[in-house]
Protein backbone atom coordinates (compact mmCIF):
# COMPACT_ATOMS: atom_id res chain seq x y z
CA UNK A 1 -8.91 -39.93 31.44
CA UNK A 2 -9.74 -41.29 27.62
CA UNK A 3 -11.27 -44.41 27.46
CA UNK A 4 -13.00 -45.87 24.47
CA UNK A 5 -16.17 -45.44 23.76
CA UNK A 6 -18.35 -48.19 25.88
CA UNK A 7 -15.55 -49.63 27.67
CA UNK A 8 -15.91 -49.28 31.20
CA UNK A 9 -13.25 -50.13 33.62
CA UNK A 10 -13.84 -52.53 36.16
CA UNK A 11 -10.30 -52.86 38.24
CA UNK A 12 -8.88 -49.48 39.05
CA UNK A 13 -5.92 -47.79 40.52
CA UNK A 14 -5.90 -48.34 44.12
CA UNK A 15 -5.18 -45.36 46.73
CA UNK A 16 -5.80 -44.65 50.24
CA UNK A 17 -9.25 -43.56 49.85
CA UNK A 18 -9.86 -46.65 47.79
CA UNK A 19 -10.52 -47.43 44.14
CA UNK A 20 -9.85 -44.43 41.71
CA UNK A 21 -12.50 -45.32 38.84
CA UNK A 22 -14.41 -42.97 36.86
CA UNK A 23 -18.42 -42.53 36.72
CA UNK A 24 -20.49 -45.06 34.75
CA UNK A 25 -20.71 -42.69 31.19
CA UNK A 26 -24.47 -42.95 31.66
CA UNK A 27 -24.66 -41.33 35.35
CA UNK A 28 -21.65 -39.38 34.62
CA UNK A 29 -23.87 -37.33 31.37
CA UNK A 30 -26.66 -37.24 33.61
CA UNK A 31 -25.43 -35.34 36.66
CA UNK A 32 -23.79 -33.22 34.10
CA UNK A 33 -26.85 -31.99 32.78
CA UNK A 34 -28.33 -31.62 36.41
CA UNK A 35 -25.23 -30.04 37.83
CA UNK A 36 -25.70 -27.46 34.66
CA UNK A 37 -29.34 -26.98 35.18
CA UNK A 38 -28.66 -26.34 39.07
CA UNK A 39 -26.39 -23.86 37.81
CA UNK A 40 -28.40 -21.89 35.92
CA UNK A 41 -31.03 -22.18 39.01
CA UNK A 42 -28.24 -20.69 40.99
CA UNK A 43 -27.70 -17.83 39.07
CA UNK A 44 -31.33 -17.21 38.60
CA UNK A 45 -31.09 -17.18 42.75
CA UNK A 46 -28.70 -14.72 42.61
CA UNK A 47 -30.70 -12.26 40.13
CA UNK A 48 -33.36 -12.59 42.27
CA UNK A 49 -31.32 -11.41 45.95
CA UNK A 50 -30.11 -8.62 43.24
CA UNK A 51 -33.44 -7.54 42.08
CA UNK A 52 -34.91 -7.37 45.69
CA UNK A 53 -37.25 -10.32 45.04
CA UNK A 54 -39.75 -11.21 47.92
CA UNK A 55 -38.36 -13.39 50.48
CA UNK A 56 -40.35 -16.36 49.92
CA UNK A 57 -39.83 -16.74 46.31
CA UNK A 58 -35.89 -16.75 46.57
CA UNK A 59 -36.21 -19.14 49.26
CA UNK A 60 -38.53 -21.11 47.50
CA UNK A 61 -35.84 -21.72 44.51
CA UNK A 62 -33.55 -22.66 46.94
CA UNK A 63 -35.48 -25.65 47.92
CA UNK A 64 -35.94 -26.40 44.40
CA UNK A 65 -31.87 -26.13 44.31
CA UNK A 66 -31.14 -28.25 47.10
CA UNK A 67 -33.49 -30.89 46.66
CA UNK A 68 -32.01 -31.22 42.93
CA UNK A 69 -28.35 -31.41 44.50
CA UNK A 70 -30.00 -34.45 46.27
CA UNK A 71 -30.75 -35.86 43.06
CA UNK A 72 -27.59 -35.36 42.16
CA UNK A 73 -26.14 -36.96 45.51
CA UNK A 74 -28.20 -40.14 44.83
CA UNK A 75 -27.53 -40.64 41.63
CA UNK A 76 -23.66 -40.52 42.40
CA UNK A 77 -23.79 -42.89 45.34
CA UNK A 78 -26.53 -45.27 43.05
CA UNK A 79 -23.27 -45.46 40.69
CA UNK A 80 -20.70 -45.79 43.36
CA UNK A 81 -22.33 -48.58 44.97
CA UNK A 82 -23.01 -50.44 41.43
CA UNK A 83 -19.19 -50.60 40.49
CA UNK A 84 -16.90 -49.38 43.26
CA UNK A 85 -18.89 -51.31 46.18
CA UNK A 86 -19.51 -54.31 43.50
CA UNK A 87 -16.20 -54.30 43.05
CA UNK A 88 -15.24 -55.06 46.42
CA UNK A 89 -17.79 -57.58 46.90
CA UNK A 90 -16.56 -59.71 43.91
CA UNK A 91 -12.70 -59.36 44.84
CA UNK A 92 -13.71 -61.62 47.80
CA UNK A 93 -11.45 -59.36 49.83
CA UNK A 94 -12.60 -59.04 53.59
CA UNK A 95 -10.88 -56.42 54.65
CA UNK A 96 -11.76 -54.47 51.09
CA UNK A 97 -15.28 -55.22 51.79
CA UNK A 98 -15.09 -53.62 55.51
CA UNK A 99 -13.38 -50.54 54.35
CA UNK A 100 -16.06 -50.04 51.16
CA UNK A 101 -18.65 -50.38 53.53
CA UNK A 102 -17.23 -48.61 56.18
CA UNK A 103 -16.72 -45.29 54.06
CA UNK A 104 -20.37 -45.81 52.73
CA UNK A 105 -22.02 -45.65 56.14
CA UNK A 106 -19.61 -43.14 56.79
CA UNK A 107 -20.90 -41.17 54.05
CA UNK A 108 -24.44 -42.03 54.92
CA UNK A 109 -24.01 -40.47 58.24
CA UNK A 110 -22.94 -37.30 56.54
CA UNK A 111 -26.06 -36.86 54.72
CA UNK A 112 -28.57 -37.19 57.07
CA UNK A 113 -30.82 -34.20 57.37
């Protein structure tokens, strides 16, 4: 989707899911360059299973993976909840309101671990 450069929507295209809007540009760059990084760390993972690494060490960059997935995770939710959530709270819609915060402890659930 093209948009111009700083504008960022606030109303979106409704569906059953909810709003369809795009990533803040800020967060969006950012778990770009994460996502990237985690996929080099992947690969590196994957070299290492290859090459018969010790145990421990593979395992060890697979924490390191995960736990920057879960950066990744937060930082996602941090944005949904500062323009798709906000959003519902300022349409003064009740039932929109329920249903945002519905899926988010929904998704909450999800991720405990």
């Amino acid at each position: 989707m093209y948009t111009l450069p700083g504008y960022q929507p606030r109303l979106a295209i409704y569906t059953r899911q909810g709003y369809m809007t795009s990533m803040q540009n800020d967060t969006r760059t950012a778990c770009l360059k994460r996502l990237n990084r985690i996929e080099g760390q992947v690969r590196g993972i994957s070299r290492m299973v290859e090459d018969n690494r010790y145990c421990i060490d593979i395992v060890t960059q697979v924490a390191a993976v995960r736990a920057a997935l879960k950066r990744v995770e937060e930082e996602v939710l941090r944005d949904h909840v500062g323009h798709c959530v906000e959003h519902a709270i300022a349409s003064g819609d009740a039932d929109e309101q329920r249903k945002k915060v519905a899926e988010l402890i929904s998704v909450l659930g999800k991720l405990k671990d």
